[in-house]
Protein backbone atom coordinates (compact mmCIF):
# COMPACT_ATOMS: atom_id res chain seq x y z
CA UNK A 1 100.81 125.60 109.15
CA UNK A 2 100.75 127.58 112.59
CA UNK A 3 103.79 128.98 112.95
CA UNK A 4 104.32 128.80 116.56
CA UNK A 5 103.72 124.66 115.82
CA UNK A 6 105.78 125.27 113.52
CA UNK A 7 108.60 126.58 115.55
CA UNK A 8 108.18 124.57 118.12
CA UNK A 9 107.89 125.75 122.52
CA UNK A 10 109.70 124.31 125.38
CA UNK A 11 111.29 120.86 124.54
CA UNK A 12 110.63 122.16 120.68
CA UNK A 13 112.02 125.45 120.98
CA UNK A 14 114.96 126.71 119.04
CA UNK A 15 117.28 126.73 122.03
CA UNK A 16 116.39 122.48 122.18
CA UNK A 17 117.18 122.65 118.60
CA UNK A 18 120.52 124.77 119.02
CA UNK A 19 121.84 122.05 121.52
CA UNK A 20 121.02 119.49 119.26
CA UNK A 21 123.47 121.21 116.61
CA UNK A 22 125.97 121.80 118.96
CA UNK A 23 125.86 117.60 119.79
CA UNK A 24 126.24 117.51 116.26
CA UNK A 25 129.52 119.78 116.11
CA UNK A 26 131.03 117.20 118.54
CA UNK A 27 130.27 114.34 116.59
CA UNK A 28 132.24 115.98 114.18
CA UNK A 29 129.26 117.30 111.58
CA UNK A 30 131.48 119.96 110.16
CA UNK A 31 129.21 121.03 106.76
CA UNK A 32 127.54 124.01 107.82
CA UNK A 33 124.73 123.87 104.86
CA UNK A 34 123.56 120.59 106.68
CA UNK A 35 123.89 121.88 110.34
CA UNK A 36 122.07 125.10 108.99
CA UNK A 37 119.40 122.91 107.15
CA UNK A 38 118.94 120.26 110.95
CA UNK A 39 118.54 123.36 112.68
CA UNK A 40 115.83 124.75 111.09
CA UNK A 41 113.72 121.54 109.86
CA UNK A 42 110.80 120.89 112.79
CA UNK A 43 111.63 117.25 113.60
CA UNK A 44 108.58 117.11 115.72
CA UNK A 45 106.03 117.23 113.20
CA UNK A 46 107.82 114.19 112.01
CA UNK A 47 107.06 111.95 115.61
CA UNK A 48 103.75 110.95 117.19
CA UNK A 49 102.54 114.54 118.90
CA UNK A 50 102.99 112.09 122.32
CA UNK A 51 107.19 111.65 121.93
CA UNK A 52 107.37 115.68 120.26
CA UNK A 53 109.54 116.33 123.93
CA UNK A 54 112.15 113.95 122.35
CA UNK A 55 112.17 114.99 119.17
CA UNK A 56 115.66 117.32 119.62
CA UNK A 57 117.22 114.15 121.49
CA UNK A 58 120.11 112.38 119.35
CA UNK A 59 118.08 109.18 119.24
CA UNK A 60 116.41 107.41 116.58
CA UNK A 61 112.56 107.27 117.38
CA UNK A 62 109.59 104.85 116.83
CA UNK A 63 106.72 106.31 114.12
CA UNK A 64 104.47 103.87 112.94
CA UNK A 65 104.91 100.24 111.09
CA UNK A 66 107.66 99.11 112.80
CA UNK A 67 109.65 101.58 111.66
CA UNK A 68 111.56 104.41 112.97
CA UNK A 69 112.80 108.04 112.77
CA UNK A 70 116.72 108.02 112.13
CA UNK A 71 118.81 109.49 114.91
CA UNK A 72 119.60 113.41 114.13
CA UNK A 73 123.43 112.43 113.61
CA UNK A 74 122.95 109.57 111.32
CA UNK A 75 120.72 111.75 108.98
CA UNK A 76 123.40 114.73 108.97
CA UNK A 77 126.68 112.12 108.63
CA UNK A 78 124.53 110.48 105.39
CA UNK A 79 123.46 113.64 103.96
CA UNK A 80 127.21 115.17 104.49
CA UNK A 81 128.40 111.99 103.05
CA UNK A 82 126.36 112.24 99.79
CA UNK A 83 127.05 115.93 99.36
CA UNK A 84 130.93 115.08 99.70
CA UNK A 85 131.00 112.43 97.36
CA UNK A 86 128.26 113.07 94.69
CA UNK A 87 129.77 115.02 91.81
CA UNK A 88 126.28 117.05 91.94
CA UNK A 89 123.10 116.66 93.42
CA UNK A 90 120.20 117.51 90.58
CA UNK A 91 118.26 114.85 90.73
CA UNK A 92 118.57 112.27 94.04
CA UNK A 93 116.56 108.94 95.20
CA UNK A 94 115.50 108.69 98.57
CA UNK A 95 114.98 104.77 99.28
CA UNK A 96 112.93 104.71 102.42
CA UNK A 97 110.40 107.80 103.08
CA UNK A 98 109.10 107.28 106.46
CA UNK A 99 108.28 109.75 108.26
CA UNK A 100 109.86 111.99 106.05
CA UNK A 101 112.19 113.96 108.05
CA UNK A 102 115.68 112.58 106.09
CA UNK A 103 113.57 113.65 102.85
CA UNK A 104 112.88 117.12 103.96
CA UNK A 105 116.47 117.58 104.76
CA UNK A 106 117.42 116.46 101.40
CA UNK A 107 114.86 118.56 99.57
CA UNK A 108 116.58 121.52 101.19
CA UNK A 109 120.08 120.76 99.80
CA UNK A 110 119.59 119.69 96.49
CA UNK A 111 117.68 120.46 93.43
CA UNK A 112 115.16 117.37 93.55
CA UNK A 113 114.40 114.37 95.40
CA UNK A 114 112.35 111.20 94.38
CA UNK A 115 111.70 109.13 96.98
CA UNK A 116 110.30 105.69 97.58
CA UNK A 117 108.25 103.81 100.09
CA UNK A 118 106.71 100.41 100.32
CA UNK A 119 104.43 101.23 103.14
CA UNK A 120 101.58 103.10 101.32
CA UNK A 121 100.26 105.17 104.81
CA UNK A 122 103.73 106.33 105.60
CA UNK A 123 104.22 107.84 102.08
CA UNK A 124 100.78 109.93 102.53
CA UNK A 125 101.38 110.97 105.68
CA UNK A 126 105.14 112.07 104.48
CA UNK A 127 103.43 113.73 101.58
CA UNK A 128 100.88 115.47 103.19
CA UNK A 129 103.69 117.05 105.75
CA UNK A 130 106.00 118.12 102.87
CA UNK A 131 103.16 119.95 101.18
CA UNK A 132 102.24 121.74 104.48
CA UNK A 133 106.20 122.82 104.73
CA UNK A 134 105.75 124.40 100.91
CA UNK A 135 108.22 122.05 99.72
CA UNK A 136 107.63 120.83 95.82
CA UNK A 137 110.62 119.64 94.95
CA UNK A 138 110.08 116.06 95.56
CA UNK A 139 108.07 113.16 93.86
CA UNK A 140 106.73 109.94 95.41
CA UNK A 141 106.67 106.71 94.48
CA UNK A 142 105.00 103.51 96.62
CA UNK A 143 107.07 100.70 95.23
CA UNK A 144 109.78 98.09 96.50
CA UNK A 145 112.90 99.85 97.42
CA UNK A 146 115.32 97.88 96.58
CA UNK A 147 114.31 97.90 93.22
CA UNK A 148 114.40 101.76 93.48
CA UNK A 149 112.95 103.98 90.54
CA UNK A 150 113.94 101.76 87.34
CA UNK A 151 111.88 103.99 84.24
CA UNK A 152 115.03 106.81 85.69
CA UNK A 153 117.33 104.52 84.17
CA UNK A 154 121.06 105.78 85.27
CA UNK A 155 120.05 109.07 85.93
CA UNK A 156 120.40 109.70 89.72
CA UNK A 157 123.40 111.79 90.98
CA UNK A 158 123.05 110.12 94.18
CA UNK A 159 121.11 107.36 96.01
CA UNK A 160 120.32 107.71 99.58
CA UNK A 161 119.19 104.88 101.46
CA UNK A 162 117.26 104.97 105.05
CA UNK A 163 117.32 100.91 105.39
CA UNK A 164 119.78 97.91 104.97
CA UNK A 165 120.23 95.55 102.78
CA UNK A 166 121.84 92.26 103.78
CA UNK A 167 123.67 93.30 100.37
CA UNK A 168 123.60 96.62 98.15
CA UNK A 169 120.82 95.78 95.44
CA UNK A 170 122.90 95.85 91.86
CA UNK A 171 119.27 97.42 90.52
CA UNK A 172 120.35 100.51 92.94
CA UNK A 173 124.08 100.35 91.60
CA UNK A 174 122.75 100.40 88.12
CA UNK A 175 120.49 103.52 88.70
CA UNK A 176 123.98 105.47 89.59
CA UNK A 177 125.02 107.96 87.28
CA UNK A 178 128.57 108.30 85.97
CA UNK A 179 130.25 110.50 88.99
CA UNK A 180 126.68 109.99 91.32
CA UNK A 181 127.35 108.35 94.80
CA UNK A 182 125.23 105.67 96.95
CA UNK A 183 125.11 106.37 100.53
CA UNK A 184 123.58 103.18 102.59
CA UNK A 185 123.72 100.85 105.42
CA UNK A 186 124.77 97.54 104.55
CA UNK A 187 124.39 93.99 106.49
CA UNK A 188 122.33 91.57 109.02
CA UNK A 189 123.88 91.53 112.12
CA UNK A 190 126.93 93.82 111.88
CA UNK A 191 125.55 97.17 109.89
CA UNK A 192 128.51 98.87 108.18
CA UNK A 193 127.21 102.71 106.61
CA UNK A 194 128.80 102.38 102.97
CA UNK A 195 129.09 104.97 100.22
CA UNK A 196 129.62 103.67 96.66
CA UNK A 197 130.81 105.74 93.67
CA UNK A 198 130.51 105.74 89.90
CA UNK A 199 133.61 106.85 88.27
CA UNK A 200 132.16 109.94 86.00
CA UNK A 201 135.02 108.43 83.39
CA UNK A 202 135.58 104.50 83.41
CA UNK A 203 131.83 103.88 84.75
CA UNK A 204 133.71 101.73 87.44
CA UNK A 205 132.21 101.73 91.19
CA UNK A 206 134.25 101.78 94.27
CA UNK A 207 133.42 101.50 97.42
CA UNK A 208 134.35 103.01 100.94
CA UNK A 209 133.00 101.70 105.09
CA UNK A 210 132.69 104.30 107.56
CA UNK A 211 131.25 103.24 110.62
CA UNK A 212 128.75 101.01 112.15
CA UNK A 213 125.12 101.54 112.27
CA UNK A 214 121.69 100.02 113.02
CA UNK A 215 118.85 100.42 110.63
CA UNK A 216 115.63 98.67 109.54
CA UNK A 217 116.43 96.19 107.37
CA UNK A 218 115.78 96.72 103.31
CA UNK A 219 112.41 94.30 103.05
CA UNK A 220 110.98 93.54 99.45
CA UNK A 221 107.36 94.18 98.18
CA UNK A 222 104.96 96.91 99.16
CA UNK A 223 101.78 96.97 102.03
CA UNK A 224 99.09 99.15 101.73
């Protein structure tokens, strides 16, 4: 990839990008591994070339599909939220792809990411960015989220997911491994961003709100 593209000019420059981080900071982002990690991933690549000048603005964005790009601050409060709570972070399902950008940032702090989408073109697209950014740590899958990546069985240290279920999906729960944390948005009208953990002993789950947020909702099936 060209590398001044790649570092972005003007509204895409690293000085947009440091003021970004800085918004961050006063939002009260305090894991420097994740500020480090927003910092340096090119959100631009991940809009339409048309809304790249907004791409460093703490505001979710429109891609494609009806879907969007999550707000800067909600991707660094989920990602410091499943780092905090997730005993470790080996292997780590992504529900939700789109454009990519939350998987990128995940495939930068832990050790591997599998990540679903229904929406076949947003997965190729995603895939064919990652590969230009030399990441290989992550595997795709185009399949219903909700049902998330069942032949794992309970072998994800943490769940991650980038839409909302009117309710968390027990298949999700079940994929949790003993000590492994789920980090998601849950409800209709009122969106509460939950994180449920697996007790690494007693295989009980608990859960903890945080605060309110507005996602896509969690839709069954797949589209090519």
């Amino acid at each position: 990839m060209d590398l001044l593209k790649l570092q972005g000019v003007g509204m895409t420059s690293k000085r947009t990008r440091d003021r970004l981080i800085a918004r961050l900071v006063e939002q009260g982002i305090a894991d420097q591994e994740v500020l480090e990690v927003m910092a340096n991933t090119p959100r631009h690549l991940f809009v339409d070339e048309a809304l790249a000048h907004r791409a460093y603005e703490d505001t979710a964005l429109p891609i494609s599909y009806g879907q969007t790009i999550s707000q800067p601050y909600i991707v660094a409060r989920m990602t410091e939220l499943l780092l905090a709570n997730a005993t470790t972070t080996d292997r780590v399902l992504e529900i939700g792809t789109g454009s990519g950008y939350q998987t990128v940032v995940l495939a930068q702090l832990t050790a591997r990411v599998y990540t679903v989408e229904r929406i076949l073109p947003l997965q190729e697209k995603a895939r064919a960015l990652l590969r230009q950014l030399g990441l290989r740590n992550v595997e795709f899958r185009h399949h219903d989220g909700a049902l998330g990546w069942p032949e794992e069985g309970q072998q994800f240290d943490a769940i991650l997911s980038a839409a909302a279920p009117r309710a968390v999906p027990q298949k999700l729960l079940a994929q949790l491994a003993p000590g492994g944390a789920l980090v998601i948005p849950v409800g209709v009208d009122k969106q509460i961003l939950t994180v449920y953990k697996r007790d690494a002993d007693s295989g009980e789950v608990s859960s903890k709100s945080y605060e309110p947020v507005r996602f896509v909702p969690l839709i069954g099936g797949t589209t090519k």
